[in-house]
N, C-alpha and C. Protein backbone atom coordinates (compact mmCIF):
# COMPACT_ATOMS: atom_id res chain seq x y z
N UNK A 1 -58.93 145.51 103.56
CA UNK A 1 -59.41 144.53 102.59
C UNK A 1 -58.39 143.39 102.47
N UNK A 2 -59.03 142.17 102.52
CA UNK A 2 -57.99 141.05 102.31
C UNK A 2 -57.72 141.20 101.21
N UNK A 3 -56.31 140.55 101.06
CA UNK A 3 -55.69 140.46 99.73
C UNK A 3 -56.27 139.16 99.09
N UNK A 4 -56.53 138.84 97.92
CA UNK A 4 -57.04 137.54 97.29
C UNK A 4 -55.89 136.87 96.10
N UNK A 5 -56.33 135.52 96.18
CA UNK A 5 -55.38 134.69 95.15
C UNK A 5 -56.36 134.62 94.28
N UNK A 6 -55.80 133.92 92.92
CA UNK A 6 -56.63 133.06 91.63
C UNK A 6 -56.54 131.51 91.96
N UNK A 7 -57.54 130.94 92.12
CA UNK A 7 -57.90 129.68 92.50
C UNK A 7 -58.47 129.33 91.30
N UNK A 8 -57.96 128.46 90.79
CA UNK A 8 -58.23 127.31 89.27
C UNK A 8 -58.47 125.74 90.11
N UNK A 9 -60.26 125.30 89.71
CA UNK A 9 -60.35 124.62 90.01
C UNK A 9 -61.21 123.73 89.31
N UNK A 10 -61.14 122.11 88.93
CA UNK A 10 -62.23 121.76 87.94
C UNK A 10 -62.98 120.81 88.90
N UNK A 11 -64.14 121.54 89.24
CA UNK A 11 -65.06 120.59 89.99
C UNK A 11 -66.54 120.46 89.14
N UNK A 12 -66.25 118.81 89.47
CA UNK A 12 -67.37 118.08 88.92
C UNK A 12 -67.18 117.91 87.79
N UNK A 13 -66.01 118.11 87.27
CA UNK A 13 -65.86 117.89 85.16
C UNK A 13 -65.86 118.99 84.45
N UNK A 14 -66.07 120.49 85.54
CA UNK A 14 -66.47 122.09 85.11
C UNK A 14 -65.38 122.66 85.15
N UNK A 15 -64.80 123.22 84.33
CA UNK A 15 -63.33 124.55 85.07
C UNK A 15 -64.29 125.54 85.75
N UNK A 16 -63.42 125.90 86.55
CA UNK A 16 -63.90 127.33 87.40
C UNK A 16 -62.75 128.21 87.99
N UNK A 17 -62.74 129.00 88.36
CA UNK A 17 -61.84 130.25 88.47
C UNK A 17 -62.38 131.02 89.24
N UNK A 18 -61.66 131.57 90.34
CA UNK A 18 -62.16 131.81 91.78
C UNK A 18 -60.78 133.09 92.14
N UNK A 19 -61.15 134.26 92.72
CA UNK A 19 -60.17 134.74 93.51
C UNK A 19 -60.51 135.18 95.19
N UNK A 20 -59.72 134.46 95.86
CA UNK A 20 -60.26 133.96 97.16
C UNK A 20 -59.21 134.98 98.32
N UNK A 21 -59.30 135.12 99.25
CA UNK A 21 -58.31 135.36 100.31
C UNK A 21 -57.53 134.00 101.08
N UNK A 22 -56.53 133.63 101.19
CA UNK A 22 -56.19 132.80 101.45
C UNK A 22 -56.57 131.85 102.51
N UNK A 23 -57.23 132.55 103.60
CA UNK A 23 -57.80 131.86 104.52
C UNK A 23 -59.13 131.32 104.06
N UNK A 24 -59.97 131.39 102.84
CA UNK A 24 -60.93 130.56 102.72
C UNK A 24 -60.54 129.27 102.42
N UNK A 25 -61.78 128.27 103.10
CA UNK A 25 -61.71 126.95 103.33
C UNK A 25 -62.33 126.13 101.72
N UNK A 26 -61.95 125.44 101.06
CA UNK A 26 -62.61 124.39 100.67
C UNK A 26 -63.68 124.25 100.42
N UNK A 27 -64.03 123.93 101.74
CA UNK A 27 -65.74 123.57 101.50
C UNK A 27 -66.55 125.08 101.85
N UNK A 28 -66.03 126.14 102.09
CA UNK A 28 -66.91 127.54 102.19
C UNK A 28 -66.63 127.98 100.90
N UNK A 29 -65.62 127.53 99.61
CA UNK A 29 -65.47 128.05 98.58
C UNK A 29 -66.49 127.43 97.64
N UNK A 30 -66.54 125.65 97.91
CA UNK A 30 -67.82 125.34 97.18
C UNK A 30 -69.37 125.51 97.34
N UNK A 31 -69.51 126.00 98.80
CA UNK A 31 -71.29 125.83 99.11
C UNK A 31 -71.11 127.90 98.58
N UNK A 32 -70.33 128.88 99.09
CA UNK A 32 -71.07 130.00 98.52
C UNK A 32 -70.15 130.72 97.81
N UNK A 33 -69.15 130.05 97.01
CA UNK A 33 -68.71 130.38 95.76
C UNK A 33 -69.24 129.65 94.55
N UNK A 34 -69.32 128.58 94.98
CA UNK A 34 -69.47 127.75 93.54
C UNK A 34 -71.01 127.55 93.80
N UNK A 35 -71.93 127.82 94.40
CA UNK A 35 -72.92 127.04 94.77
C UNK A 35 -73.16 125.81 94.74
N UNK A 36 -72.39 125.30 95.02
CA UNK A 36 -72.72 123.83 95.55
C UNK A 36 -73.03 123.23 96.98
N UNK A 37 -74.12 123.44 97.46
CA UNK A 37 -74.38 123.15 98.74
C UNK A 37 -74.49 121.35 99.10
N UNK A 38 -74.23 120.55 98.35
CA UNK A 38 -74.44 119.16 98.59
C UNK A 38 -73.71 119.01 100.23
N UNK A 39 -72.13 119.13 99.63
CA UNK A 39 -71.30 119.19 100.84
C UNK A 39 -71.61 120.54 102.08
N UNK A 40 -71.97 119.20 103.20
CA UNK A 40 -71.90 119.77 104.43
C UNK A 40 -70.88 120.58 105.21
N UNK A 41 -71.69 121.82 106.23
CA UNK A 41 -70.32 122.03 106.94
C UNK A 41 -71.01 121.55 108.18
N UNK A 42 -70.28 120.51 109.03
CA UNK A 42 -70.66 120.01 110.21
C UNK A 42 -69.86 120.32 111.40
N UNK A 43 -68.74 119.86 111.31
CA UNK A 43 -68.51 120.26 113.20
C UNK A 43 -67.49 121.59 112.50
N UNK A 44 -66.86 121.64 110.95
CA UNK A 44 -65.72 122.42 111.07
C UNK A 44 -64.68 122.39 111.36
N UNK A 45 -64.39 121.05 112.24
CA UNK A 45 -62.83 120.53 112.50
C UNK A 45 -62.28 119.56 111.91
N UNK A 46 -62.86 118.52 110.70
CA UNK A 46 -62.65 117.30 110.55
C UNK A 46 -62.64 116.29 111.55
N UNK A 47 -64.05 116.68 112.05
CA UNK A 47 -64.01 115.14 112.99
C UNK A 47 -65.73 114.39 112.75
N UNK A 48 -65.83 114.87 111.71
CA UNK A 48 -67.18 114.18 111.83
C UNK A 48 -67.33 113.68 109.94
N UNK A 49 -67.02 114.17 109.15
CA UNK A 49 -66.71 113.61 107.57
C UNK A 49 -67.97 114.57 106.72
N UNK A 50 -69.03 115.01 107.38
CA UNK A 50 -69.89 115.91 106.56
C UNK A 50 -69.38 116.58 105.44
N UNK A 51 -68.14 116.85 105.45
CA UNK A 51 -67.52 117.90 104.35
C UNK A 51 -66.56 117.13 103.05
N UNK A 52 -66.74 115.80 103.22
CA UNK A 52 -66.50 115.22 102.64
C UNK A 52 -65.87 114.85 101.37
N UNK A 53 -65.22 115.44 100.30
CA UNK A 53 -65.37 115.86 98.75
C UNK A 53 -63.93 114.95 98.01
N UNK A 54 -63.63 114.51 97.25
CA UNK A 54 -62.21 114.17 96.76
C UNK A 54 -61.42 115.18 95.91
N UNK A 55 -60.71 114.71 95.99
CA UNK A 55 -59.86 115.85 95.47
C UNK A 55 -58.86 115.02 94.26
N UNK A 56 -58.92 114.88 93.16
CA UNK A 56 -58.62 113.38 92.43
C UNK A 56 -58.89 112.22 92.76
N UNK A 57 -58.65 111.47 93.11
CA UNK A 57 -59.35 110.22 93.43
C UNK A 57 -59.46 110.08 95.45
N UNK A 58 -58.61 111.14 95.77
CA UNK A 58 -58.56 111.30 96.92
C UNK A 58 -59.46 111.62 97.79
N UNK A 59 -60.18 110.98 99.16
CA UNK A 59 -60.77 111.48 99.55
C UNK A 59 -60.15 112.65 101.01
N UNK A 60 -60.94 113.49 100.81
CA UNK A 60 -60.64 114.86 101.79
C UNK A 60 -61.82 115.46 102.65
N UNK A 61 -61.31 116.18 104.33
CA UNK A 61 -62.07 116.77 104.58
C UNK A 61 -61.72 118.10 104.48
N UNK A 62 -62.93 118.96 103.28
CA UNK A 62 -62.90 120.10 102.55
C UNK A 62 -62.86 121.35 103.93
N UNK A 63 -63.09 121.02 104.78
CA UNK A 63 -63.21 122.18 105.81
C UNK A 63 -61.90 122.20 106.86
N UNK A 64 -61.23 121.31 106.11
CA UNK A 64 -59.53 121.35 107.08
C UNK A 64 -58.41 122.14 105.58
N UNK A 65 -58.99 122.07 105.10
CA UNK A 65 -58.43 122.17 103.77
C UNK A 65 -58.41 123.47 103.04
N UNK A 66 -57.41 124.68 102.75
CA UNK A 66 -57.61 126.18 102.00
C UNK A 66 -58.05 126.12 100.86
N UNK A 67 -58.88 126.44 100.65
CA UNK A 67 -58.99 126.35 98.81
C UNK A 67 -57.45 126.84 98.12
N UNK A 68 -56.94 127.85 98.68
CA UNK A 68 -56.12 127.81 97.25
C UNK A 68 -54.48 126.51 97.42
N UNK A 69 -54.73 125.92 98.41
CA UNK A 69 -53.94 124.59 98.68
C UNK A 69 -54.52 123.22 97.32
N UNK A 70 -55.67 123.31 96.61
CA UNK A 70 -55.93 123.13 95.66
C UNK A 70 -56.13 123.33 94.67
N UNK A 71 -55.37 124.38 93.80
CA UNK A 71 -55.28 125.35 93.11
C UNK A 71 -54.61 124.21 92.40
N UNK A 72 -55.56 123.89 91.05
CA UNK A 72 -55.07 123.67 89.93
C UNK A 72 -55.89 121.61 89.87
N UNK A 73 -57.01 121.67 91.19
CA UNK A 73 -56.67 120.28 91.14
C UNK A 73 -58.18 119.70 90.77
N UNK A 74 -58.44 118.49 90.50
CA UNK A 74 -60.04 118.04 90.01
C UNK A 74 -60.69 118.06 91.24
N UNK A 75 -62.22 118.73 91.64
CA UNK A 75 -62.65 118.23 92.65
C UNK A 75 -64.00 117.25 92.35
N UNK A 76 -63.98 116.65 93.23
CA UNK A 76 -65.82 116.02 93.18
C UNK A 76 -66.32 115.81 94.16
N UNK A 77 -67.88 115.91 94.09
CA UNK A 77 -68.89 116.59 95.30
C UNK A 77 -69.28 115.72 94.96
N UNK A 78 -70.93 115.51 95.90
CA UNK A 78 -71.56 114.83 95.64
C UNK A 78 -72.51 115.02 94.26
N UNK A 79 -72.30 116.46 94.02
CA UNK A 79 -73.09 116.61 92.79
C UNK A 79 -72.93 115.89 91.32
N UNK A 80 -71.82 115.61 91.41
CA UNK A 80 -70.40 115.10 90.54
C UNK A 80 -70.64 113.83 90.31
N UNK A 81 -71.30 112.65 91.59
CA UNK A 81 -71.00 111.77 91.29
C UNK A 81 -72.10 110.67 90.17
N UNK A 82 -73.17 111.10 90.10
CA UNK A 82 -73.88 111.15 88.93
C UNK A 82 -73.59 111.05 87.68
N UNK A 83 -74.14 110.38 86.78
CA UNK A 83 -73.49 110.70 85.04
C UNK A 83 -74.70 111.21 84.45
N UNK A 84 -75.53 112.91 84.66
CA UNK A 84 -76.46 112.78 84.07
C UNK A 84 -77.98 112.52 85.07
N UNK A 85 -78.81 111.85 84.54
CA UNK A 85 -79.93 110.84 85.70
C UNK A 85 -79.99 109.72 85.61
N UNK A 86 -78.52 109.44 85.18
CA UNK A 86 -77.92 107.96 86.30
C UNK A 86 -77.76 108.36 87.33
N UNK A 87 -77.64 107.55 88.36
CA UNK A 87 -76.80 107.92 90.10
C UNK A 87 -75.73 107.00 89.67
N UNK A 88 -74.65 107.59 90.48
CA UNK A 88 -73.77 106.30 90.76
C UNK A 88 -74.15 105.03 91.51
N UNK A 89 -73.57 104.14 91.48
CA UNK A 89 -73.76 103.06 91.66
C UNK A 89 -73.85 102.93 93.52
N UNK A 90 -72.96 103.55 93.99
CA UNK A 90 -72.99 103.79 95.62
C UNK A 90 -74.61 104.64 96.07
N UNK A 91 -75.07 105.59 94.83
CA UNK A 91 -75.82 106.41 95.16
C UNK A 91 -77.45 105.59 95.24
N UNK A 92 -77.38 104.78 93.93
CA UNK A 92 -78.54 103.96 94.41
C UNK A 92 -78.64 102.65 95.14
N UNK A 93 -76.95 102.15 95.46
CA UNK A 93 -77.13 101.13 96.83
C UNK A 93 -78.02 101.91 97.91
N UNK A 94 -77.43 102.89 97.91
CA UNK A 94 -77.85 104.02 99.59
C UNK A 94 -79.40 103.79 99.54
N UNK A 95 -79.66 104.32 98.56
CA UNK A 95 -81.12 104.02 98.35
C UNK A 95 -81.95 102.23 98.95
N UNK A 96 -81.07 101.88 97.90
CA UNK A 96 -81.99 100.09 97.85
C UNK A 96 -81.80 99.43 99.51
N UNK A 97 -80.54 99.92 100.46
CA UNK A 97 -80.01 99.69 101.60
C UNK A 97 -80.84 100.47 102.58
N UNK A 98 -81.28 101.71 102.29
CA UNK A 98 -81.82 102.64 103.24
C UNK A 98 -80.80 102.93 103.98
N UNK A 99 -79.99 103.13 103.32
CA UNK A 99 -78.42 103.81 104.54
C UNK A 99 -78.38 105.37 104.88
N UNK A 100 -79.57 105.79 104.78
CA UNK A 100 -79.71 107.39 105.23
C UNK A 100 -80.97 107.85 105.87
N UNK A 101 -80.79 108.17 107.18
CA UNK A 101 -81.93 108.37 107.72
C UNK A 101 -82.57 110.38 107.56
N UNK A 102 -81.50 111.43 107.57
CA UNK A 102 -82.09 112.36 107.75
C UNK A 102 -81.86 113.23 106.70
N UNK A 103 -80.57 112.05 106.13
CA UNK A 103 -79.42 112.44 104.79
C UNK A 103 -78.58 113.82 105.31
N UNK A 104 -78.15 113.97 106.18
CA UNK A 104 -77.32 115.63 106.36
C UNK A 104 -75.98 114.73 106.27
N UNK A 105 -75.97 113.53 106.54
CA UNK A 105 -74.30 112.81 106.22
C UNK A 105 -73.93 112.27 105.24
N UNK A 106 -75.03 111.69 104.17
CA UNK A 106 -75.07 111.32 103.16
C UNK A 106 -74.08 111.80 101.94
N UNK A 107 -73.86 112.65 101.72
CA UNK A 107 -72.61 113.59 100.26
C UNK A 107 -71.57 113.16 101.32
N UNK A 108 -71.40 113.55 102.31
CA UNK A 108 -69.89 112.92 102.64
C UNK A 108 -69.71 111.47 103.05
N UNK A 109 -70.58 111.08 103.04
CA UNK A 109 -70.61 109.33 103.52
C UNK A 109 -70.27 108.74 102.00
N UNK A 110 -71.02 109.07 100.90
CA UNK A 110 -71.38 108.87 99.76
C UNK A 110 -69.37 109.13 99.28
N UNK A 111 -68.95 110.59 99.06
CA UNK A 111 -67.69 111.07 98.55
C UNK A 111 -66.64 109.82 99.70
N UNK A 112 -66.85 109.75 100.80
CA UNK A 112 -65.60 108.66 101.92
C UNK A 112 -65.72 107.53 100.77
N UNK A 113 -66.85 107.10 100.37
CA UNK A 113 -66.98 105.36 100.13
C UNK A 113 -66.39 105.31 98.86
N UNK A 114 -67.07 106.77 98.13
CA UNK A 114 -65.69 106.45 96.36
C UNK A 114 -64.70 106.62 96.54
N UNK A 115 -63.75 107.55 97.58
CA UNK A 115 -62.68 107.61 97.38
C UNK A 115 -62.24 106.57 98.04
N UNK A 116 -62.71 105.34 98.90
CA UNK A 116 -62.47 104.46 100.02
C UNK A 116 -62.47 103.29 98.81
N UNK A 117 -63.11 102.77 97.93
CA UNK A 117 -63.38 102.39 96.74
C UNK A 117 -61.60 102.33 95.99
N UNK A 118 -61.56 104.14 95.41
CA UNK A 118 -60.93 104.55 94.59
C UNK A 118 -59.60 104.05 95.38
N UNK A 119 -59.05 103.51 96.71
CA UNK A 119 -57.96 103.22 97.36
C UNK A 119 -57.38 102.20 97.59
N UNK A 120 -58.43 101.25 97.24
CA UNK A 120 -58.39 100.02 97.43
C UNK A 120 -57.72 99.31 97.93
N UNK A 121 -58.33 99.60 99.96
CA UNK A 121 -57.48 98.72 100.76
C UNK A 121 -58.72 98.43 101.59
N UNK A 122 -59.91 97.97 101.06
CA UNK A 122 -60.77 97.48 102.21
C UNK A 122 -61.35 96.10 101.37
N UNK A 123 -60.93 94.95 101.81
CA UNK A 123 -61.46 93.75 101.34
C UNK A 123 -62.32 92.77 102.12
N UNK A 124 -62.92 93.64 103.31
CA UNK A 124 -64.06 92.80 104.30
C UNK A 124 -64.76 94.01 104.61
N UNK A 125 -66.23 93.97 105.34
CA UNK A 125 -67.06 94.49 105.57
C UNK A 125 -66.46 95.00 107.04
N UNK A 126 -65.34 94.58 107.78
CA UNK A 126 -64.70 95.23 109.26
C UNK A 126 -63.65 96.06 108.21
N UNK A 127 -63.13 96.05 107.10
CA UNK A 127 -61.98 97.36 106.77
C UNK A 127 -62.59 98.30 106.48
N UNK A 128 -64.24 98.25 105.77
CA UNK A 128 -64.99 99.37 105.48
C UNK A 128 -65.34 99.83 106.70
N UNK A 129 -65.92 99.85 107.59
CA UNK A 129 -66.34 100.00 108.64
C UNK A 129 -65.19 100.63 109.54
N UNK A 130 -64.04 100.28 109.39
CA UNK A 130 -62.81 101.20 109.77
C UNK A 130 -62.56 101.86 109.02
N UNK A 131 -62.75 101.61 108.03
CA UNK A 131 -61.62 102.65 107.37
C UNK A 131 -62.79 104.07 106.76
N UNK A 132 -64.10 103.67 107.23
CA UNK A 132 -65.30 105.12 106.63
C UNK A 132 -65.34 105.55 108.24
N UNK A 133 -64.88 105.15 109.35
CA UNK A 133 -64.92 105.57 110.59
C UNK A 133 -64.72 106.40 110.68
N UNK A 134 -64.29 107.49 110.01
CA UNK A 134 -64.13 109.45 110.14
C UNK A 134 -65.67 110.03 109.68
N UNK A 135 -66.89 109.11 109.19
CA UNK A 135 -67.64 109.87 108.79
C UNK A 135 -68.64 109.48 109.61
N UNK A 136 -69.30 110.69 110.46
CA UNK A 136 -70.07 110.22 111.30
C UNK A 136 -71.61 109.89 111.13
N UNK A 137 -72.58 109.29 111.40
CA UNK A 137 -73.98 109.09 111.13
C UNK A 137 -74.84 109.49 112.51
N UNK A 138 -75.16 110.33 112.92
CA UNK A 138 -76.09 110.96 114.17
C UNK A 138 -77.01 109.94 114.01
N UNK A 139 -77.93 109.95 113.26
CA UNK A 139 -79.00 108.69 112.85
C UNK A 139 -78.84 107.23 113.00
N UNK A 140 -77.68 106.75 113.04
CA UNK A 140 -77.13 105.64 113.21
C UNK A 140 -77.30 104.82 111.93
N UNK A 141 -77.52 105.04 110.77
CA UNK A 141 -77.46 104.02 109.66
C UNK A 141 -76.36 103.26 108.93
N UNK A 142 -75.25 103.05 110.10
CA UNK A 142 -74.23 102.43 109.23
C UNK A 142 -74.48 100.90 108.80
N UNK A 143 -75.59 100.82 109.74
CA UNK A 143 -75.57 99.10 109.11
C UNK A 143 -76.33 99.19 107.31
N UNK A 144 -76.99 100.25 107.21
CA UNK A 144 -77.20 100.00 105.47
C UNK A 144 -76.37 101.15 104.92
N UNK A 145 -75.54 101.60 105.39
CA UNK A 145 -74.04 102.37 104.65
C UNK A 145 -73.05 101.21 104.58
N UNK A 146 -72.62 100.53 105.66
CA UNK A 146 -71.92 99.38 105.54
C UNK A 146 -72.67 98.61 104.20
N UNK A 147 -73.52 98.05 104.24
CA UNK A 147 -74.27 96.76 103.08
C UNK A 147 -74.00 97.85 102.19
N UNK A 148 -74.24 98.95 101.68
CA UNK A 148 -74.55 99.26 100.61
C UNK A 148 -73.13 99.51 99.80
N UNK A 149 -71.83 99.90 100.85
CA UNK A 149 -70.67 100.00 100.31
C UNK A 149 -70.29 98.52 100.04
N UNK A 150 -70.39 97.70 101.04
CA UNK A 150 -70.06 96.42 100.52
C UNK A 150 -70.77 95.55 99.36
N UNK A 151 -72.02 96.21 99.36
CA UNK A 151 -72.77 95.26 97.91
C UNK A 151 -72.02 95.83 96.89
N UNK A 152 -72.00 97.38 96.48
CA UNK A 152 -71.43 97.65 95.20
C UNK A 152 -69.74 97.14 95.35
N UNK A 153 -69.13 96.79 96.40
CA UNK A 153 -67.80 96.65 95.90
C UNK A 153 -68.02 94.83 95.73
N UNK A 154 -68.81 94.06 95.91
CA UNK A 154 -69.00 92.70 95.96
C UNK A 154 -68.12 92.04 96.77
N UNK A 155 -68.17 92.26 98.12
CA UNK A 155 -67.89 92.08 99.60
C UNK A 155 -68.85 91.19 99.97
N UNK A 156 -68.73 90.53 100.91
CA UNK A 156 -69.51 89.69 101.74
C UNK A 156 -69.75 90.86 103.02
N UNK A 157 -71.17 90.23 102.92
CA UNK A 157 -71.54 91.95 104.19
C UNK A 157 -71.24 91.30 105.42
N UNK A 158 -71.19 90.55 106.21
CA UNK A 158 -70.48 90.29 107.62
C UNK A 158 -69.98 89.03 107.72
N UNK A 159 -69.17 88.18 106.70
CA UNK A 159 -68.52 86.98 106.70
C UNK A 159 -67.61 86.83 107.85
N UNK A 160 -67.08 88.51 108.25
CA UNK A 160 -65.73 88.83 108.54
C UNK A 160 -65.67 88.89 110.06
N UNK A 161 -66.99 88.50 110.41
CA UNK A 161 -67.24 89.15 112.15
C UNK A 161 -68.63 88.31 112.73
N UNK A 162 -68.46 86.68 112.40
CA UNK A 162 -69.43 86.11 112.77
C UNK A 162 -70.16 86.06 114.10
N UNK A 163 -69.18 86.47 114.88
CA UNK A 163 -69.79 86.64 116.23
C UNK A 163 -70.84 87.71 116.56
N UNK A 164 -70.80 88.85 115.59
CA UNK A 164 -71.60 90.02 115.82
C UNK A 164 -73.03 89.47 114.45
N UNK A 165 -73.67 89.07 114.93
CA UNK A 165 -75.12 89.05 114.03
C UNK A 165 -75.50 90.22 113.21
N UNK A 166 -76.06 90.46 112.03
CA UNK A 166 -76.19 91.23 111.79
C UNK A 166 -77.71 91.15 111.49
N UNK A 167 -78.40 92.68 111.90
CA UNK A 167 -79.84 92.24 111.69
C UNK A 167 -80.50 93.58 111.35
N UNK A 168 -81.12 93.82 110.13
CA UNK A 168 -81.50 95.12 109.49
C UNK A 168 -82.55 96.24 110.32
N UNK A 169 -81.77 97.16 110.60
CA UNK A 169 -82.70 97.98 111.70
C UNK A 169 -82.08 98.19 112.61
N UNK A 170 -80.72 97.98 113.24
CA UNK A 170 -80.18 97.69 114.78
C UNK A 170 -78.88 98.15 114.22
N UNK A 171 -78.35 98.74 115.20
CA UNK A 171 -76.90 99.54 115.02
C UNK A 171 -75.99 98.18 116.27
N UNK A 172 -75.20 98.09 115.79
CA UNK A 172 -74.11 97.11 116.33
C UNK A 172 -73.38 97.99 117.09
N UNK A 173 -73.31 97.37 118.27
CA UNK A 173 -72.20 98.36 119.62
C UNK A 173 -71.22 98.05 119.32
């Protein structure tokens, strides 16, 4: 029998209290400990952003990450980012943008852009676009993930890269 720790964790604004074996991950502690399935598990290595979650204002990928390496710390999911049946403000750009085609990337696209937000080092529509580049889209919708992060931060959506046209529907090579 593995031995287990006490994992103290306040996700989403909730305390919770967890005793885990040390090798559980993060994001396997929130989809079937905590039930929170928002956050994806996608490739499992941190190379694709599905797992997405912050960890204080920080954004993290929850599946590189031990749960009890966060022992004691705020988390937020996508469930989290809601006040209620408000959405956040990123949550109904996504919408008004159509920046999700099958939504399986969406909670971690959604968690990259607040904590990408919460960091504040992207001041053109090319730093977003680099700097959310860990989260991948199979579907290809970054051109209304791009607009939709850049409308709520009040960015100019391609001032920054006149040579590349931008045209709704078409993924930019």
């Amino acid at each position: 029998m593995d031995e287990t720790y006490p994992v103290r964790l306040n996700i989403n604004g909730v305390a919770h209290q967890f005793e885990v074996p040390a090798w559980v991950t993060l994001l396997d502690l929130l989809r079937e400990r905590a039930g929170l399935t928002g956050t994806k598990k996608g490739c499992d290595h941190g190379q694709c952003g599905a797992c997405t979650v912050l960890a204080g204002d920080t954004r993290i990928n929850s599946c590189l990450t031990l749960a009890v390496m966060q022992n004691g710390r705020d988390i937020t999911t996508v469930e989290g980012l809601a006040e209620g049946d408000v959405l956040h403000p990123l949550q109904q750009a996504f919408i008004e943008h159509d920046a999700f085609q099958c939504g399986y990337c969406t909670p971690g696209q959604l968690c990259s852009a607040v904590g990408l937000m919460n960091e504040g080092q992207a001041s053109t529509a090319a730093e977003v676009r680099e700097l959310m580049s860990g989260n991948i889209c199979r579907c290809g919708a970054y051109p209304g993930i791009v607009a939709a992060v850049t409308g709520v931060m009040g960015l100019a959506q391609r001032r920054d890269d006149i040579e590349r046209p931008y045209t709704p529907g078409t993924v930019p090579a």
